[in-house]
PDB file of N, CA and C in Angstrom:
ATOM      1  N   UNK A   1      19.105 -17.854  -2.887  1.00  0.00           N
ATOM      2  CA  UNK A   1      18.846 -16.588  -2.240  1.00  0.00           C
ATOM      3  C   UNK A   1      18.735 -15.509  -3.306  1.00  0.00           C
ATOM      4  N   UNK A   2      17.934 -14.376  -3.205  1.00  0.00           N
ATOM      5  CA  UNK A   2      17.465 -13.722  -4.204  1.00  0.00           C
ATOM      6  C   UNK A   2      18.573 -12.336  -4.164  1.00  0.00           C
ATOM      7  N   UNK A   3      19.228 -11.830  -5.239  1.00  0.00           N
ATOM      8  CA  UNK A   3      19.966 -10.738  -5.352  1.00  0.00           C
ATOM      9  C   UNK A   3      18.999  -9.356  -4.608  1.00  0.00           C
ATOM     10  N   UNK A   4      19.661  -9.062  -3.577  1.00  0.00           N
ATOM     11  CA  UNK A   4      19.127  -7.986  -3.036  1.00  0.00           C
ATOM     12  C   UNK A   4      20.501  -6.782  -3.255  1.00  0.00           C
ATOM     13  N   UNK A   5      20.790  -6.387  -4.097  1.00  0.00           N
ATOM     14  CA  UNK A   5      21.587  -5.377  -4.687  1.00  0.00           C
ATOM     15  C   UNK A   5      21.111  -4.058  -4.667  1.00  0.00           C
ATOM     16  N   UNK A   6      19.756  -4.456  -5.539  1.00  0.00           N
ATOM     17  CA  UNK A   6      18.538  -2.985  -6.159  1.00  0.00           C
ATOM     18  C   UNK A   6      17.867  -2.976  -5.194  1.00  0.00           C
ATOM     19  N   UNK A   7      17.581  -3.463  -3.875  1.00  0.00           N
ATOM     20  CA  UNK A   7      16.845  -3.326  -2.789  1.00  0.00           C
ATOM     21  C   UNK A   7      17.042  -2.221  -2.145  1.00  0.00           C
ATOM     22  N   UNK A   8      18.598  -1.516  -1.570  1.00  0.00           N
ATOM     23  CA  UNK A   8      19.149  -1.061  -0.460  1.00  0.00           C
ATOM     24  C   UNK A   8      18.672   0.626  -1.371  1.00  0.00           C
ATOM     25  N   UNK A   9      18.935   0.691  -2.314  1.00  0.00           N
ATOM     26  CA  UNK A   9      18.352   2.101  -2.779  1.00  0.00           C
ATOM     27  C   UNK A   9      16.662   2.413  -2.861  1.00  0.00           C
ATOM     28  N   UNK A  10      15.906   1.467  -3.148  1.00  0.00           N
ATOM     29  CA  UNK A  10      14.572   1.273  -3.329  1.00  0.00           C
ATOM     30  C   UNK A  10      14.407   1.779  -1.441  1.00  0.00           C
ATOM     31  N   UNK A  11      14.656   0.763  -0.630  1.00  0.00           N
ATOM     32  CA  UNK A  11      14.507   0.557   0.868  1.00  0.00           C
ATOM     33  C   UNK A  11      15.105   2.144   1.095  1.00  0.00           C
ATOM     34  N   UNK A  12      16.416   2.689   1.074  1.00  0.00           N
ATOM     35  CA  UNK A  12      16.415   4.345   1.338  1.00  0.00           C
ATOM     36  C   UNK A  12      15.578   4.900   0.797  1.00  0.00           C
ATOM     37  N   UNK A  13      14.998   5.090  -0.542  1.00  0.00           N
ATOM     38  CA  UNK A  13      14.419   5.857  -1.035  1.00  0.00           C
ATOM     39  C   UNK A  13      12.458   5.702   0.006  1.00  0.00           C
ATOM     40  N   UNK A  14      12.556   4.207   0.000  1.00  0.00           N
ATOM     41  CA  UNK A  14      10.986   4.504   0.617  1.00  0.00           C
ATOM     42  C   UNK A  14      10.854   5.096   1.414  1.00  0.00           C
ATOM     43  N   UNK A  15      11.997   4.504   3.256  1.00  0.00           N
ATOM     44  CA  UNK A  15      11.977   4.974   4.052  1.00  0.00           C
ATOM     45  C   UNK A  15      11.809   6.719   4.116  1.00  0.00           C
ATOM     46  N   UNK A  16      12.867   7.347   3.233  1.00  0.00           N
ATOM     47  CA  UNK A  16      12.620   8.504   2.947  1.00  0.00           C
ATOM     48  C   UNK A  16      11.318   9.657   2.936  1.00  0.00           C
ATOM     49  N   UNK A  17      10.643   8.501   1.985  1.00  0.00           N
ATOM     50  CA  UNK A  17       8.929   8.863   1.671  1.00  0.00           C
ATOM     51  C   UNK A  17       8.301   8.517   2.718  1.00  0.00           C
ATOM     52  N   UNK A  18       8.382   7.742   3.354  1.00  0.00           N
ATOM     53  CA  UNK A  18       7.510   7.495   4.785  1.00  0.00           C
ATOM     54  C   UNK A  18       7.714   8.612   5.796  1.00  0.00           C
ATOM     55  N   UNK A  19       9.123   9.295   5.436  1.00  0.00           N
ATOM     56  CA  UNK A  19       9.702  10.028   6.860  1.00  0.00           C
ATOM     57  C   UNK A  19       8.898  11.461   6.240  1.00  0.00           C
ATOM     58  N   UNK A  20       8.947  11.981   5.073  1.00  0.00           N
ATOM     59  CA  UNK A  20       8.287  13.034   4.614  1.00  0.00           C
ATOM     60  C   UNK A  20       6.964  12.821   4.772  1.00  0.00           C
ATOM     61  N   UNK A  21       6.050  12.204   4.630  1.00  0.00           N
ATOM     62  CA  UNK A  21       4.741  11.557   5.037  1.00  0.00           C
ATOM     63  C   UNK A  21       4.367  12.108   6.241  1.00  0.00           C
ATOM     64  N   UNK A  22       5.191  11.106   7.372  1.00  0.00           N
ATOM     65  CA  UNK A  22       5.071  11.639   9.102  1.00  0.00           C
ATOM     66  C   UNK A  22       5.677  13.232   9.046  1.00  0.00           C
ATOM     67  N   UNK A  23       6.387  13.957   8.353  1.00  0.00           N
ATOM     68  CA  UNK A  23       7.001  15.111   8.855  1.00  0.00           C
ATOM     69  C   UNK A  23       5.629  16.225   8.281  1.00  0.00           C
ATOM     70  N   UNK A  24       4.774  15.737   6.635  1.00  0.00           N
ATOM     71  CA  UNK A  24       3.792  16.960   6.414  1.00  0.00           C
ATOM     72  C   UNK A  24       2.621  16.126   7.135  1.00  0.00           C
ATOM     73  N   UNK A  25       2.293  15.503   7.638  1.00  0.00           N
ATOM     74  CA  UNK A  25       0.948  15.265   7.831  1.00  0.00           C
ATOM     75  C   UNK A  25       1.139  14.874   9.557  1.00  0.00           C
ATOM     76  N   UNK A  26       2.066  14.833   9.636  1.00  0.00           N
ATOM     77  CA  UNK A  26       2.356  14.631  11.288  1.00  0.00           C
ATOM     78  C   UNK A  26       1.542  13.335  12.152  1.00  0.00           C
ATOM     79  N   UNK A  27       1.439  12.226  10.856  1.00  0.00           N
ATOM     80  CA  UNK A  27       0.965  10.417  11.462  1.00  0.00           C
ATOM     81  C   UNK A  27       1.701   9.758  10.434  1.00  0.00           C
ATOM     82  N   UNK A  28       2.195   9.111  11.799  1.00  0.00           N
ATOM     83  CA  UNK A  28       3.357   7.963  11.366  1.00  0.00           C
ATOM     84  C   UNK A  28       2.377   6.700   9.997  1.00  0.00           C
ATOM     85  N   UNK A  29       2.560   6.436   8.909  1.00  0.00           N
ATOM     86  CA  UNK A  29       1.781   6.089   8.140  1.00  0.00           C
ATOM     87  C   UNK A  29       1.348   4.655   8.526  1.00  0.00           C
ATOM     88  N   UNK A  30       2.511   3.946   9.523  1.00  0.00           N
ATOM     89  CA  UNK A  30       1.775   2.195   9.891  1.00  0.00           C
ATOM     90  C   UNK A  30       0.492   2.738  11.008  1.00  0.00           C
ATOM     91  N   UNK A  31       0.644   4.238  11.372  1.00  0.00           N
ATOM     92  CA  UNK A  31      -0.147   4.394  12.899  1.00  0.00           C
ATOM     93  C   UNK A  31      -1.543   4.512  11.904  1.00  0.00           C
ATOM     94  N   UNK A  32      -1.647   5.274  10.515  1.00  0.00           N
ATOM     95  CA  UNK A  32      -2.646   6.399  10.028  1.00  0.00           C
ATOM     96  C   UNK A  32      -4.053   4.938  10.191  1.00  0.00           C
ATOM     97  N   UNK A  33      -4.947   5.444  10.212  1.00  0.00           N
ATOM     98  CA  UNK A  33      -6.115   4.983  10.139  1.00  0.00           C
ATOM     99  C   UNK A  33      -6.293   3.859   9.184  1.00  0.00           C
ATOM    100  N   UNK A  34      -6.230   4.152   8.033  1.00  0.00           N
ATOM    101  CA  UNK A  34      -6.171   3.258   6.890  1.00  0.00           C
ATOM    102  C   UNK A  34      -5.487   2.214   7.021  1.00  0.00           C
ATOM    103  N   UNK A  35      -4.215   2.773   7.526  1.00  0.00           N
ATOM    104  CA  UNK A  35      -3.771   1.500   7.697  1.00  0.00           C
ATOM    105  C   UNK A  35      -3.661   0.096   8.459  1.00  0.00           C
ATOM    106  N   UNK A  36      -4.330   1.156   9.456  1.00  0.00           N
ATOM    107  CA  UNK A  36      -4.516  -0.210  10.636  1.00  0.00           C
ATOM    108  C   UNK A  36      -6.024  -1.116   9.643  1.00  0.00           C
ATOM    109  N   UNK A  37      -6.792  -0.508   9.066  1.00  0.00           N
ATOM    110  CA  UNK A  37      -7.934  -1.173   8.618  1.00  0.00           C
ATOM    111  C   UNK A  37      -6.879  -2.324   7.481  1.00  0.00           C
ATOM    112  N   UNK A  38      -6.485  -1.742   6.734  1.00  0.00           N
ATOM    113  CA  UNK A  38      -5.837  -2.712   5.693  1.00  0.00           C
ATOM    114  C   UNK A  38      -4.919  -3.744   6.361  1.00  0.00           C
ATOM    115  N   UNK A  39      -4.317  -3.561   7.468  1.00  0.00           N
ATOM    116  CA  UNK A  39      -3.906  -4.870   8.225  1.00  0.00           C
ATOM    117  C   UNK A  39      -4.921  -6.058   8.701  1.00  0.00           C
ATOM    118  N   UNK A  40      -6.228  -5.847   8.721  1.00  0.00           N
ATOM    119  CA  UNK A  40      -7.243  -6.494   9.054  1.00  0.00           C
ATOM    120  C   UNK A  40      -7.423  -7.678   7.680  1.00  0.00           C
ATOM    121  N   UNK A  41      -7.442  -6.578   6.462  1.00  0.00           N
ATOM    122  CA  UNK A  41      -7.495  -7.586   4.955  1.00  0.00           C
ATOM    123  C   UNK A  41      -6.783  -8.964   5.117  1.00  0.00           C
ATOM    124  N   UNK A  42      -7.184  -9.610   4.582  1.00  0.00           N
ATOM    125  CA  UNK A  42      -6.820 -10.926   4.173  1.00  0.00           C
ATOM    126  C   UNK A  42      -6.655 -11.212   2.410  1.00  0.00           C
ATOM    127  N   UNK A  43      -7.394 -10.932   1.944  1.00  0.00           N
ATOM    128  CA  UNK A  43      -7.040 -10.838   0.094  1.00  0.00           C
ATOM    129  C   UNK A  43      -7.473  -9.452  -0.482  1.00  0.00           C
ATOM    130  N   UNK A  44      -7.414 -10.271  -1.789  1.00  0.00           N
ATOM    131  CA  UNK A  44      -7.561  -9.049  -2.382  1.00  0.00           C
ATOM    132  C   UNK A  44      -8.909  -8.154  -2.675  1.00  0.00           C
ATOM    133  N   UNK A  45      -9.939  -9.025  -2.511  1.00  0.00           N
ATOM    134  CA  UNK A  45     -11.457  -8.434  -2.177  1.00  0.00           C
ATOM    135  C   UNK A  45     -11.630  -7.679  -1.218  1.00  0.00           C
ATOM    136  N   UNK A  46     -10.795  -8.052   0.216  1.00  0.00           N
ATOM    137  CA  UNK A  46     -11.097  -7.190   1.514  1.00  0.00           C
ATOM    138  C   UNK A  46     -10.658  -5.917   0.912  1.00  0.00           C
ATOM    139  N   UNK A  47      -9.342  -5.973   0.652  1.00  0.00           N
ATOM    140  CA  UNK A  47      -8.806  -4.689  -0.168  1.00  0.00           C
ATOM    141  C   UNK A  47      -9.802  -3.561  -0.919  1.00  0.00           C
ATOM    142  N   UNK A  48      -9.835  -4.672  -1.773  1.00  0.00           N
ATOM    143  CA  UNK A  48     -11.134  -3.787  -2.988  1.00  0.00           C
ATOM    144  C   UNK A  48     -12.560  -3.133  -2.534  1.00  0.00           C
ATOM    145  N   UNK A  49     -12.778  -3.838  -1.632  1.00  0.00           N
ATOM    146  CA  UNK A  49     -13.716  -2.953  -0.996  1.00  0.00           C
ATOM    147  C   UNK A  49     -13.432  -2.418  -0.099  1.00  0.00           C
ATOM    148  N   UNK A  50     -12.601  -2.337   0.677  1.00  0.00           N
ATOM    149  CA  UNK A  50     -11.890  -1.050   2.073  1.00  0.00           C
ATOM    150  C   UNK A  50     -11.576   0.166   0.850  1.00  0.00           C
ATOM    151  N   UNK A  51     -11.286  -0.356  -0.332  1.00  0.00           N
ATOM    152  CA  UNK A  51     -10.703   1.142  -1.147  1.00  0.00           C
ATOM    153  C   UNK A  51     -11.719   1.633  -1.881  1.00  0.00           C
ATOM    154  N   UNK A  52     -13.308   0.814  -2.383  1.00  0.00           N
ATOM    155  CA  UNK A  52     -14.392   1.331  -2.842  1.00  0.00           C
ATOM    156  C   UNK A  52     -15.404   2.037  -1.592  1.00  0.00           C
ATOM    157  N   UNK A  53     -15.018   1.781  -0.548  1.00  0.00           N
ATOM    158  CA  UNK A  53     -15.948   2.063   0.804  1.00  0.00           C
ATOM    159  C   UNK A  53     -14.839   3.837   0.785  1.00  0.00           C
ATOM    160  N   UNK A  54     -14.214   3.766   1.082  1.00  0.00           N
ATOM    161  CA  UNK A  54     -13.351   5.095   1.016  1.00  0.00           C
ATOM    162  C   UNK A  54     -13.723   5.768  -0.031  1.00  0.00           C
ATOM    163  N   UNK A  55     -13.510   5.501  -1.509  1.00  0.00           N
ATOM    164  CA  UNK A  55     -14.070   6.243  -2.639  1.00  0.00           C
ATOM    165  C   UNK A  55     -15.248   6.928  -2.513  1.00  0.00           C
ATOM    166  N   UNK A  56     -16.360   5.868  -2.223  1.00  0.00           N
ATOM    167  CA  UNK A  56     -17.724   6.517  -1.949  1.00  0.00           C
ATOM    168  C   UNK A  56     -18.223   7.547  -1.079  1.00  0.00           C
ATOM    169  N   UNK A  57     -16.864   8.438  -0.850  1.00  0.00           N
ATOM    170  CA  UNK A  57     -17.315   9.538  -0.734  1.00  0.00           C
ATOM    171  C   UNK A  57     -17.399  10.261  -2.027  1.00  0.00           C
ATOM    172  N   UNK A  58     -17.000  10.043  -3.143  1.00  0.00           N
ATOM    173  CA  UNK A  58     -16.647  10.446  -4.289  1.00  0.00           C
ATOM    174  C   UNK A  58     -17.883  10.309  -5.372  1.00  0.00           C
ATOM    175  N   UNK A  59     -18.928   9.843  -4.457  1.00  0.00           N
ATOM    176  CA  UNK A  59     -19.955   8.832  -5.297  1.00  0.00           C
ATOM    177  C   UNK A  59     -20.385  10.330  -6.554  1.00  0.00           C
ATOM    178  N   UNK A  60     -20.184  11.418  -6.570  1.00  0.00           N
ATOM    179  CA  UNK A  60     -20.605  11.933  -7.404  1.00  0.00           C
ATOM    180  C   UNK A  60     -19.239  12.473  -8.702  1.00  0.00           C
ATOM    181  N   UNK A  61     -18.196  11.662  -8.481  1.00  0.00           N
ATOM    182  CA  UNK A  61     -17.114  12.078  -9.350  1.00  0.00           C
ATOM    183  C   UNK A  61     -17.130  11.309 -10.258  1.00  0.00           C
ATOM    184  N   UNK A  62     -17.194  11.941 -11.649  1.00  0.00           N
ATOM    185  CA  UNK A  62     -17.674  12.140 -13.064  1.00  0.00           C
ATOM    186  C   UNK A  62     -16.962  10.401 -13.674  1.00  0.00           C
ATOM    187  N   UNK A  63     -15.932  10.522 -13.110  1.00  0.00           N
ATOM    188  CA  UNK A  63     -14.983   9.292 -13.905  1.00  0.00           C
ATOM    189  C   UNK A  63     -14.881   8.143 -12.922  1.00  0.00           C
ATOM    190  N   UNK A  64     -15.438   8.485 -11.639  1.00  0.00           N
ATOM    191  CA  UNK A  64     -15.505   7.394 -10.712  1.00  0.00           C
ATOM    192  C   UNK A  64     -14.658   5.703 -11.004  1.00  0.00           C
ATOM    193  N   UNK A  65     -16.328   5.385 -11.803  1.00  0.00           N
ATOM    194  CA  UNK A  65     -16.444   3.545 -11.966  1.00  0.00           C
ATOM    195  C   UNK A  65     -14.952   3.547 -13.303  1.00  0.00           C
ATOM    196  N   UNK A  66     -14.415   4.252 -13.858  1.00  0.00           N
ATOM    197  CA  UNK A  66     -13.261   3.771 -14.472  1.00  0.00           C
ATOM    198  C   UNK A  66     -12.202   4.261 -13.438  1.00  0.00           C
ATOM    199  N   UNK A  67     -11.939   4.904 -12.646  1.00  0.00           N
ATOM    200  CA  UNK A  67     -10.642   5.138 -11.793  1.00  0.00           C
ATOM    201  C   UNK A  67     -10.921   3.488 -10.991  1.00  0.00           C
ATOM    202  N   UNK A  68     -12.066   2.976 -10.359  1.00  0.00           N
ATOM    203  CA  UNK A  68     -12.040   2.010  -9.682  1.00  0.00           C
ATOM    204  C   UNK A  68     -11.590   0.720 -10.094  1.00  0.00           C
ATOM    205  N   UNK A  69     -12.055   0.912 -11.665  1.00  0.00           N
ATOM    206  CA  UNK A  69     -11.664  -0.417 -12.182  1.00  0.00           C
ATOM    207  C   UNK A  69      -9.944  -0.318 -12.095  1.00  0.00           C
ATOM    208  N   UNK A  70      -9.459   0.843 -12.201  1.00  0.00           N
ATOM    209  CA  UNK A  70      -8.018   1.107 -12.283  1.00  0.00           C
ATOM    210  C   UNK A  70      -7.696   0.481 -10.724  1.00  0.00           C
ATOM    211  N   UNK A  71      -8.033   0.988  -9.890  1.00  0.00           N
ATOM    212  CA  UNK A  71      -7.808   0.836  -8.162  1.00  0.00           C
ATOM    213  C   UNK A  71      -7.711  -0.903  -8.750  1.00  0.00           C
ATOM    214  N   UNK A  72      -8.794  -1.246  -8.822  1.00  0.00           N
ATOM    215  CA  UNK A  72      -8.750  -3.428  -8.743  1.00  0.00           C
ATOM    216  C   UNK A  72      -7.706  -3.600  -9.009  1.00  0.00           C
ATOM    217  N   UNK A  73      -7.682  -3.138 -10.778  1.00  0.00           N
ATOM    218  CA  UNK A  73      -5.967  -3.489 -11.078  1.00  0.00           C
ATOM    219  C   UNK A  73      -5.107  -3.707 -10.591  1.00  0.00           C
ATOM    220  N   UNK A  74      -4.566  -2.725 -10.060  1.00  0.00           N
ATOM    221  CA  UNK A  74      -3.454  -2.294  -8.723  1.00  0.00           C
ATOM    222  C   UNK A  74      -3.515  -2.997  -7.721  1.00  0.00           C
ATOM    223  N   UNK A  75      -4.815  -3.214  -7.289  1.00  0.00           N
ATOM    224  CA  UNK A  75      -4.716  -3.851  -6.257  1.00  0.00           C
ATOM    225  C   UNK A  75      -4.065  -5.428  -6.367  1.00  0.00           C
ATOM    226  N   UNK A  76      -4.699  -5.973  -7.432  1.00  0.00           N
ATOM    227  CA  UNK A  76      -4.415  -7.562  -7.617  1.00  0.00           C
ATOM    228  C   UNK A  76      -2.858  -7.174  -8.418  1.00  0.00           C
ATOM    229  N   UNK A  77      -1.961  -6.400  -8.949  1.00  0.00           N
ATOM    230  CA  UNK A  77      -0.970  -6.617  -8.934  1.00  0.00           C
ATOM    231  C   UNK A  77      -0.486  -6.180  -7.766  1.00  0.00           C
ATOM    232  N   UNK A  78      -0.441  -5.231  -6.752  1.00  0.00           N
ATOM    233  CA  UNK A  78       0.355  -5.258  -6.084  1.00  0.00           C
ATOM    234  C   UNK A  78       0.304  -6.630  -4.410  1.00  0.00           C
ATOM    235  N   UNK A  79      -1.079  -6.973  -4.833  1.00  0.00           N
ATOM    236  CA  UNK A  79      -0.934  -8.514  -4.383  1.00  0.00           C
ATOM    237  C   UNK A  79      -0.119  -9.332  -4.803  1.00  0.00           C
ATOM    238  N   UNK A  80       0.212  -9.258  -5.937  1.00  0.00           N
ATOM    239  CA  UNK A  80       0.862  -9.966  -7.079  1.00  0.00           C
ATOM    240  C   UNK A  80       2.106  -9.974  -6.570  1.00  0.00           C
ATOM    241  N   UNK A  81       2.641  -9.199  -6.421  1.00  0.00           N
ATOM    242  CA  UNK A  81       4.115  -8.421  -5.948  1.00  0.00           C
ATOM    243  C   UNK A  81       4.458  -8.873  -4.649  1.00  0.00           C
ATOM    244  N   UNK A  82       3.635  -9.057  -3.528  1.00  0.00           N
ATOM    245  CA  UNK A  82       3.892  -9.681  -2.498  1.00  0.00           C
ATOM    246  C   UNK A  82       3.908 -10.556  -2.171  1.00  0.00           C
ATOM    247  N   UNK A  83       3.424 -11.432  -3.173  1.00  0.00           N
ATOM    248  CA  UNK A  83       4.230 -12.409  -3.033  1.00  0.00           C
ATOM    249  C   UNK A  83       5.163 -13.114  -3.488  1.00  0.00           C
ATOM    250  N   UNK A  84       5.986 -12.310  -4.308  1.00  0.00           N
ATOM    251  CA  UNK A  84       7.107 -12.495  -4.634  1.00  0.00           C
ATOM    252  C   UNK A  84       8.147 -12.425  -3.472  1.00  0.00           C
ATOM    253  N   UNK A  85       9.176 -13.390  -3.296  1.00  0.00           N
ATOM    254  CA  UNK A  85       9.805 -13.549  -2.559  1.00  0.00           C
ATOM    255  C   UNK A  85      10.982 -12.599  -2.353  1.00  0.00           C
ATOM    256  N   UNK A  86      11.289 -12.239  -3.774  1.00  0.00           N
ATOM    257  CA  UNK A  86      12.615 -11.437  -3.522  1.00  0.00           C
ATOM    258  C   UNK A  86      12.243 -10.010  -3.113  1.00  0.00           C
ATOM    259  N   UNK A  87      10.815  -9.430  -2.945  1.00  0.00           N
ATOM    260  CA  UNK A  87      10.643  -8.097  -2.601  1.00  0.00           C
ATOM    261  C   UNK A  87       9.970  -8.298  -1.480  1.00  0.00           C
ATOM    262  N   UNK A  88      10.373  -9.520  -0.470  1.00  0.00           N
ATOM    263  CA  UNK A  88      10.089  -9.625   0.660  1.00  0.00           C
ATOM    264  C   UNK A  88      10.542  -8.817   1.767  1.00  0.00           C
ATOM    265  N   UNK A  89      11.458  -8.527   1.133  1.00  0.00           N
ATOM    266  CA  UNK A  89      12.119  -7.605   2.464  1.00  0.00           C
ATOM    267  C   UNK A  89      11.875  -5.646   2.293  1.00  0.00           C
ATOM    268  N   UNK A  90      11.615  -5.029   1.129  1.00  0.00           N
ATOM    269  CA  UNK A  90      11.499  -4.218   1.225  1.00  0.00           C
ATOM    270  C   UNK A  90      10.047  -3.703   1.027  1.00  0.00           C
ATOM    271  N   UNK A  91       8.751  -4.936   0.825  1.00  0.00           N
ATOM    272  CA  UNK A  91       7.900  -4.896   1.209  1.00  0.00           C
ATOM    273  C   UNK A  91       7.415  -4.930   2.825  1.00  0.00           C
ATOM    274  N   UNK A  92       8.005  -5.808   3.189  1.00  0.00           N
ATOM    275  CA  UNK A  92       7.938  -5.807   4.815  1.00  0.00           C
ATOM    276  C   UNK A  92       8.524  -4.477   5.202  1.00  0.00           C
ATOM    277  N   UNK A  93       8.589  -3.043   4.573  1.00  0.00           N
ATOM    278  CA  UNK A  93       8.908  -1.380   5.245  1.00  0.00           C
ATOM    279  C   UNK A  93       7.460  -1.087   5.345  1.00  0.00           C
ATOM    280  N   UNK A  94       6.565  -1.538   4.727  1.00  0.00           N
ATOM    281  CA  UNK A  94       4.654  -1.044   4.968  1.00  0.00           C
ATOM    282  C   UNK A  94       3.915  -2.018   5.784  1.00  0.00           C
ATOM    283  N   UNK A  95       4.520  -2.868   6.346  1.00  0.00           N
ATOM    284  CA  UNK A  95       4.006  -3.431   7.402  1.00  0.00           C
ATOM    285  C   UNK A  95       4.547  -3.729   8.516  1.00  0.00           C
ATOM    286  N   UNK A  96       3.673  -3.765  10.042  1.00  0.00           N
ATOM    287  CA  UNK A  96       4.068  -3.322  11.130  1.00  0.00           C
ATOM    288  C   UNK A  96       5.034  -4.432  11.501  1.00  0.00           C
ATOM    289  N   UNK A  97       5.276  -5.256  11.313  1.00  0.00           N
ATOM    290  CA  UNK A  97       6.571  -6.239  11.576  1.00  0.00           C
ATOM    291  C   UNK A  97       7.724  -5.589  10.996  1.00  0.00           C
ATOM    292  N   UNK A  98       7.585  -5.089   9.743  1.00  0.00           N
ATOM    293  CA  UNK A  98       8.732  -4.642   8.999  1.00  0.00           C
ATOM    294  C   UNK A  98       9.135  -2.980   9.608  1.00  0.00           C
ATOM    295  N   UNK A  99       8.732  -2.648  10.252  1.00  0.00           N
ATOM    296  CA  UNK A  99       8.675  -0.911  11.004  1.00  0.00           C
ATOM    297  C   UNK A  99       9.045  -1.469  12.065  1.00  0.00           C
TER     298      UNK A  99
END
């Protein structure tokens, strides 16, 4: 079983950020739009393009195609991250099973 010690502060601290989230923008963040689309994803391509389809409103910002290559990055590590077992549980706070 995986030391969940450093979890219980990480898990307050997110919840926290989720609750400030819903309090300035007034949508619960599993409800917000985006997110219901990113529950649809299956890897990490669906991803990459739900987050280049969003960008392209941006299609005229100067640094664009290097912020995106940055976005992939991120994306395939924080794929990376989920499936790690021991941040199973305070990953499951951004998805609607875990809410």
């Amino acid at each position: 079983m995986a030391d969940q010690s450093g979890s219980t502060p990480f898990r307050e601290l997110f919840e926290s950020a989720l609750e400030a989230y819903e309090k300035k923008t007034g949508i619960s963040l599993p409800k917000h739009p985006l997110s219901e689309q990113l529950r649809s994803c299956h890897s990490v391509e669906d991803i990459t393009t739900l987050v280049q389809d969003q960008a392209s409103t941006f299609s005229e910002f100067k640094g664009k195609d290097r912020i995106m290559k940055s976005i992939k990055g991120t994306i395939s590590i924080l794929a990376t991250l989920s499936a790690t077992t021991s941040l199973g549980d305070v990953i499951g706070l951004v998805s609607q099973k875990g809410l």
